[in-house]
C-alpha atoms as a PDB file:
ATOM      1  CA  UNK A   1     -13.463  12.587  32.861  1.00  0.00           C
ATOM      2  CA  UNK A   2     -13.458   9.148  31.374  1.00  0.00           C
ATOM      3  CA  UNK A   3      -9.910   7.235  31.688  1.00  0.00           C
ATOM      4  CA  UNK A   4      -9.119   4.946  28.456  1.00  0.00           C
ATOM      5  CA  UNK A   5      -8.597   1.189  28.894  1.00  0.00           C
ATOM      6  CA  UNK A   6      -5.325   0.086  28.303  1.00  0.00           C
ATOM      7  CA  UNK A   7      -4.682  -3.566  26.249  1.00  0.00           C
ATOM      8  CA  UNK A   8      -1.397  -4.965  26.459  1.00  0.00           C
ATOM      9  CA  UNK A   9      -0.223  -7.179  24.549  1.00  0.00           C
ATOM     10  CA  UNK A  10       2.415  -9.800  25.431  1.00  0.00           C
ATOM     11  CA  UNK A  11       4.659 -11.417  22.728  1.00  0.00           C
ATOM     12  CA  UNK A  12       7.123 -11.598  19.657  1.00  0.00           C
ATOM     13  CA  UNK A  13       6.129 -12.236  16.103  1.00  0.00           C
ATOM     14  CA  UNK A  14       9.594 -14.204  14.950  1.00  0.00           C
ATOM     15  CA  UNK A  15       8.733 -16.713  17.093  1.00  0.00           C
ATOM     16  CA  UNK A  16       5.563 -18.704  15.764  1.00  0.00           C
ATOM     17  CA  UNK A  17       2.228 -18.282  17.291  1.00  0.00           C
ATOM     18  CA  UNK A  18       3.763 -16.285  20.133  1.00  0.00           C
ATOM     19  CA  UNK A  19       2.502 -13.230  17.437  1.00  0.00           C
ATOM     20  CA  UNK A  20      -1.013 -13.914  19.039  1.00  0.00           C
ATOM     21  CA  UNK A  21      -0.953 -10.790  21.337  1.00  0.00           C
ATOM     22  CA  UNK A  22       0.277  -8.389  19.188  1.00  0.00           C
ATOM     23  CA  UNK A  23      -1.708  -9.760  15.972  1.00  0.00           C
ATOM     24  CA  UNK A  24      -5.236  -9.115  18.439  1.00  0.00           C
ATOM     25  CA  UNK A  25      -4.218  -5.864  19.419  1.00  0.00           C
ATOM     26  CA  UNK A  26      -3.384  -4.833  15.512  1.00  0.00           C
ATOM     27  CA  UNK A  27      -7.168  -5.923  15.104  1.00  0.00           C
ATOM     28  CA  UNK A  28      -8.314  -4.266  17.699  1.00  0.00           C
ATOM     29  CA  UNK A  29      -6.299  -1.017  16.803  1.00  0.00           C
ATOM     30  CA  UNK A  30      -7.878  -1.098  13.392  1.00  0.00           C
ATOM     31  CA  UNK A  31     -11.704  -1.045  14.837  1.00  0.00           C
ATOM     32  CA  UNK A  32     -10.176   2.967  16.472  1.00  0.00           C
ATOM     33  CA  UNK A  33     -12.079   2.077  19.628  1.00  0.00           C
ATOM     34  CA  UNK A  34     -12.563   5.422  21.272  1.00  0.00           C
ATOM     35  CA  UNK A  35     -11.023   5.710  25.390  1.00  0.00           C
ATOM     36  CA  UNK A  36      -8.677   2.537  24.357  1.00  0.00           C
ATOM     37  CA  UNK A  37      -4.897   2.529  24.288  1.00  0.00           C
ATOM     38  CA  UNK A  38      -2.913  -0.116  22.903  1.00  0.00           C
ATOM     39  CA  UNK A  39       0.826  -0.758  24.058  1.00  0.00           C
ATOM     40  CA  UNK A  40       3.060  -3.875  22.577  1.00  0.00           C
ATOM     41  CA  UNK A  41       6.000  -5.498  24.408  1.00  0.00           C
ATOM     42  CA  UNK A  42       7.910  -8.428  24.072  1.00  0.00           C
ATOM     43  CA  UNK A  43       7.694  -8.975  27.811  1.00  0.00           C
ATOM     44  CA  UNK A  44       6.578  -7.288  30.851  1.00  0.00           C
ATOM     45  CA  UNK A  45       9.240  -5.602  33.004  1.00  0.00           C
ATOM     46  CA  UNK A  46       8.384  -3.518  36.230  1.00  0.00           C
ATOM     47  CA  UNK A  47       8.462  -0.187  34.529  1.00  0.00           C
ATOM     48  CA  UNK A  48       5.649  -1.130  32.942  1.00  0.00           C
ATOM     49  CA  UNK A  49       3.963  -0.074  36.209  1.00  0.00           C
ATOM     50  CA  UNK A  50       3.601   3.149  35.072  1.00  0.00           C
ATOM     51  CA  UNK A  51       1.399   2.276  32.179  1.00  0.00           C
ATOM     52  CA  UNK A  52      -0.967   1.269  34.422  1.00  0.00           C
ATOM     53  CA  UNK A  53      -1.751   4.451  36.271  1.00  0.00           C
ATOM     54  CA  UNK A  54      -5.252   6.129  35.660  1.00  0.00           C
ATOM     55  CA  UNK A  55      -6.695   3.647  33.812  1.00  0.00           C
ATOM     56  CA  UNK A  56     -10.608   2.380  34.089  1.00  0.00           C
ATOM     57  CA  UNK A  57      -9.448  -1.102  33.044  1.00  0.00           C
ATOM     58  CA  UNK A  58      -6.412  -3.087  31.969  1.00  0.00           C
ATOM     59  CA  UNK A  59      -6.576  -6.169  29.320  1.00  0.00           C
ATOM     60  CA  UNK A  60      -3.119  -8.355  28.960  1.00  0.00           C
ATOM     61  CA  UNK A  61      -3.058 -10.097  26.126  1.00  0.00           C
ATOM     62  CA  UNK A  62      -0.805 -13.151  25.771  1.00  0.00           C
ATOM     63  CA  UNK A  63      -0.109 -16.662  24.020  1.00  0.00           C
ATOM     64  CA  UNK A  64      -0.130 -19.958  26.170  1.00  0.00           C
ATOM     65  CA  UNK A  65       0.683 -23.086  25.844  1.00  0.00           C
ATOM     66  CA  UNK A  66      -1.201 -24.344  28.735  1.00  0.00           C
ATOM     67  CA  UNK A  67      -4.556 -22.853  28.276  1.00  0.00           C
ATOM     68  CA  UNK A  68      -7.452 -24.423  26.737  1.00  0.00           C
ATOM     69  CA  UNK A  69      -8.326 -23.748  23.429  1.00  0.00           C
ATOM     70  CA  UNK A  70      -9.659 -21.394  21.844  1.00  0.00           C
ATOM     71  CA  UNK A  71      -8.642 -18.905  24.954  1.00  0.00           C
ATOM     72  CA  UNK A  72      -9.319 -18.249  28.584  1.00  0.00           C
ATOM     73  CA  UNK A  73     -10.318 -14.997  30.273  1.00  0.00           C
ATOM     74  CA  UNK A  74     -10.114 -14.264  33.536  1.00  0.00           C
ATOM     75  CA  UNK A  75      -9.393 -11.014  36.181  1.00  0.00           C
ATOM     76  CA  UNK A  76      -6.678 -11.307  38.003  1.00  0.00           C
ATOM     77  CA  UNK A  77      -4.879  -9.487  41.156  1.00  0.00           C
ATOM     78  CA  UNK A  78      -1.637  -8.914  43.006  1.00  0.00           C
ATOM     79  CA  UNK A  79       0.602 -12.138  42.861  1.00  0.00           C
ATOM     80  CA  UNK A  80       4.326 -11.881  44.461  1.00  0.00           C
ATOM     81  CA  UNK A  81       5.813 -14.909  42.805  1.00  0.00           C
ATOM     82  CA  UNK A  82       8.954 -15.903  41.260  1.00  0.00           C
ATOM     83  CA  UNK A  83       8.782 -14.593  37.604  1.00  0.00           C
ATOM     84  CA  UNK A  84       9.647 -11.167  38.757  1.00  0.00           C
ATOM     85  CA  UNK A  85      13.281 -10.159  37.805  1.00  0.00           C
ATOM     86  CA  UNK A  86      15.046  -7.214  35.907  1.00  0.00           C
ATOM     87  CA  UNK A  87      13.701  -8.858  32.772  1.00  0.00           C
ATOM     88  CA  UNK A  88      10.870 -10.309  32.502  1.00  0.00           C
ATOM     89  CA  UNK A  89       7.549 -11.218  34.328  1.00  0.00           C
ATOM     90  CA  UNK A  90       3.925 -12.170  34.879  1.00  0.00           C
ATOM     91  CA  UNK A  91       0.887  -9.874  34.829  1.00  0.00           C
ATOM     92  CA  UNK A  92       0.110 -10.564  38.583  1.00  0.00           C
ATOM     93  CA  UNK A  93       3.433  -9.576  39.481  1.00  0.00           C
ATOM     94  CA  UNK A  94       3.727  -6.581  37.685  1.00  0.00           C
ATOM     95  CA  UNK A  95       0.473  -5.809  39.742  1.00  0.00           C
ATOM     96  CA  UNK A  96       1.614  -6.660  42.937  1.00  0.00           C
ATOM     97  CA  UNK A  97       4.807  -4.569  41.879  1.00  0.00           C
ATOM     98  CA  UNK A  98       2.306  -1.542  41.214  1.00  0.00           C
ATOM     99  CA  UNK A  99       1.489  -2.175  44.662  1.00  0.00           C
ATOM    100  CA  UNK A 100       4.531  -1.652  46.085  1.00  0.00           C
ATOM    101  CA  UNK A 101       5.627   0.869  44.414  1.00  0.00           C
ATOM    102  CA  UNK A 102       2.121   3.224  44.500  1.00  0.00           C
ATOM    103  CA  UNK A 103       0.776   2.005  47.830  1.00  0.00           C
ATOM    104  CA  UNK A 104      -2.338   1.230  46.417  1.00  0.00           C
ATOM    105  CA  UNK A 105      -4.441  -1.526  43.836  1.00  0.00           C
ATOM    106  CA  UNK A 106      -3.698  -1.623  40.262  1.00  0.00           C
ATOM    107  CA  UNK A 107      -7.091  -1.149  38.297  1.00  0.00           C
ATOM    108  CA  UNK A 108      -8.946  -3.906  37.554  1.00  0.00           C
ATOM    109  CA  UNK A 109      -6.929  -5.799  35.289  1.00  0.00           C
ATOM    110  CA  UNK A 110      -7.407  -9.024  33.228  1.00  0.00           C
ATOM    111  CA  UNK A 111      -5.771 -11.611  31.500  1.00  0.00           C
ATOM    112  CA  UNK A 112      -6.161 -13.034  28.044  1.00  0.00           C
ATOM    113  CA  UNK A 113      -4.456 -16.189  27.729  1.00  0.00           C
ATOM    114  CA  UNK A 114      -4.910 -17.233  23.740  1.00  0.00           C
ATOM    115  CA  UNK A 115      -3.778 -21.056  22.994  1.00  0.00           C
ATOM    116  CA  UNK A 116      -0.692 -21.267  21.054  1.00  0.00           C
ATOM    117  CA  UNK A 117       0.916 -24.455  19.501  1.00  0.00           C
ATOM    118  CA  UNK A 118       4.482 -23.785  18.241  1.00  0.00           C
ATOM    119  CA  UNK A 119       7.149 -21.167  19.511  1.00  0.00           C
ATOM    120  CA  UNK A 120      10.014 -21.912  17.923  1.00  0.00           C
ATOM    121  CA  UNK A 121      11.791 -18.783  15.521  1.00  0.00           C
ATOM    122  CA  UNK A 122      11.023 -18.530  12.526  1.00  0.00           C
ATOM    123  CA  UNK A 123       7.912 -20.625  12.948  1.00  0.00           C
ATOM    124  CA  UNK A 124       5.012 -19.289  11.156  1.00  0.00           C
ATOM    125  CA  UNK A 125       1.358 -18.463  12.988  1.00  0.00           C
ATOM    126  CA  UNK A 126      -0.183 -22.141  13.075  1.00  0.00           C
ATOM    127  CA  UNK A 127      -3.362 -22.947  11.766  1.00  0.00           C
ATOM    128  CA  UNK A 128      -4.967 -23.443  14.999  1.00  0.00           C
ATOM    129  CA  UNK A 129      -3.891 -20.471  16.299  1.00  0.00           C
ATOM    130  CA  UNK A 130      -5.157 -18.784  13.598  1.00  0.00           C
ATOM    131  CA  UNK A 131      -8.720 -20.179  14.726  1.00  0.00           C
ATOM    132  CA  UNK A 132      -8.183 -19.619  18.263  1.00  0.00           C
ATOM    133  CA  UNK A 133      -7.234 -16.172  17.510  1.00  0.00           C
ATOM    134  CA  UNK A 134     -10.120 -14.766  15.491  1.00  0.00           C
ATOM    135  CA  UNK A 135     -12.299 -16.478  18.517  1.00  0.00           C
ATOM    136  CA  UNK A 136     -10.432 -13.950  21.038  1.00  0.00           C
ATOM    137  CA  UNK A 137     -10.747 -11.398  18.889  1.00  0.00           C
ATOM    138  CA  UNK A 138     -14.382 -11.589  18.598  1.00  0.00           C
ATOM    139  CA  UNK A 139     -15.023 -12.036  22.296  1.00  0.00           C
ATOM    140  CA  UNK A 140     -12.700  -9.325  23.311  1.00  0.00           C
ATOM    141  CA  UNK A 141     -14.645  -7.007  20.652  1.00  0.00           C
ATOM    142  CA  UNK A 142     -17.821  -7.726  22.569  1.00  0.00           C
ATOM    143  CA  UNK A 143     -16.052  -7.355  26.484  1.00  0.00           C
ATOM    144  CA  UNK A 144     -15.087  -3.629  24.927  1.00  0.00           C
ATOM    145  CA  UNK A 145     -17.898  -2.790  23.375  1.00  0.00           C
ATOM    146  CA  UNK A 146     -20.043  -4.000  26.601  1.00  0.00           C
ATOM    147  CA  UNK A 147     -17.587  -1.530  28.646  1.00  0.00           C
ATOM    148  CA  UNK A 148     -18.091   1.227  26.929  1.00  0.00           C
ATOM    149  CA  UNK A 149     -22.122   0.364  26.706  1.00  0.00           C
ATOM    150  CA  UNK A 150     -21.509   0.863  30.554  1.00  0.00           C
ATOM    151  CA  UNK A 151     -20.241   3.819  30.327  1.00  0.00           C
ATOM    152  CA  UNK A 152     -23.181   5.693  28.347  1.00  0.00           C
END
């Protein structure tokens, strides 16, 4: 039995283009990609460990600062480090939680880092986000559809 791919998006719509992760996984909701769930958080906290069980594959999705433009992509693993705390942290450290806590590697998981400009609330999506946005979108469309190509 084939286990859905979970995308996770990262991120809080008052605040500017911080809406990037939860504006691609609307998108991506709307194309009713078969074997995909979508969940939406503000932040990542270490019950979010669950979410990861069973899965084939696990896309974060999340606006940065400090990326390049338009995006970057990359996999990523177990990290302990020092975002980890009752509210709030990193992808790799909510896998190396889901380490600890099953005894065992996360799936493979991987990180979408989408370049965002302005944060501040209230802010509307920028311009250039906008751009950088429909880039991810497109690529992520293609990593998915290649996936499931795989899987035929």
């Amino acid at each position: 039995m084939l286990v859905p791919i979970l995308v996770f998006a990262i991120g809080n719509e008052s605040r500017g283009d911080d809406a990037l992760g939860p504006l691609l996984l609307r998108q991506l909701q709307s194309d009713d990609i078969p074997l995909t769930e979508f969940i939406e958080d503000f932040q990542l906290q270490v019950e979010h460990v669950t979410d990861l069980v069973g899965r084939d594959a696990v896309l974060f999705v999340d606006a940065d600062v400090s990326c390049k433009a338009p995006f970057e992509f990359s996999s990523i693993t177990a990290v302990h480090d020092n975002s980890y705390s009752s509210h709030a942290m990193s992808p790799s450290a909510l896998l190396h939680a889901y380490r600890q806590f099953h005894g065992a590697d996360a799936p493979p998981t991987f990180l979408l880092r989408i370049r965002g400009y302005g944060f501040e609330l209230g802010e509307e999506l920028s311009a250039q986000a906008t751009h950088n946005l429909e880039q991810a979108t497109g690529m992520i469309r293609a990593w998915l559809a290649d996936i499931r190509a795989s899987r035929e």
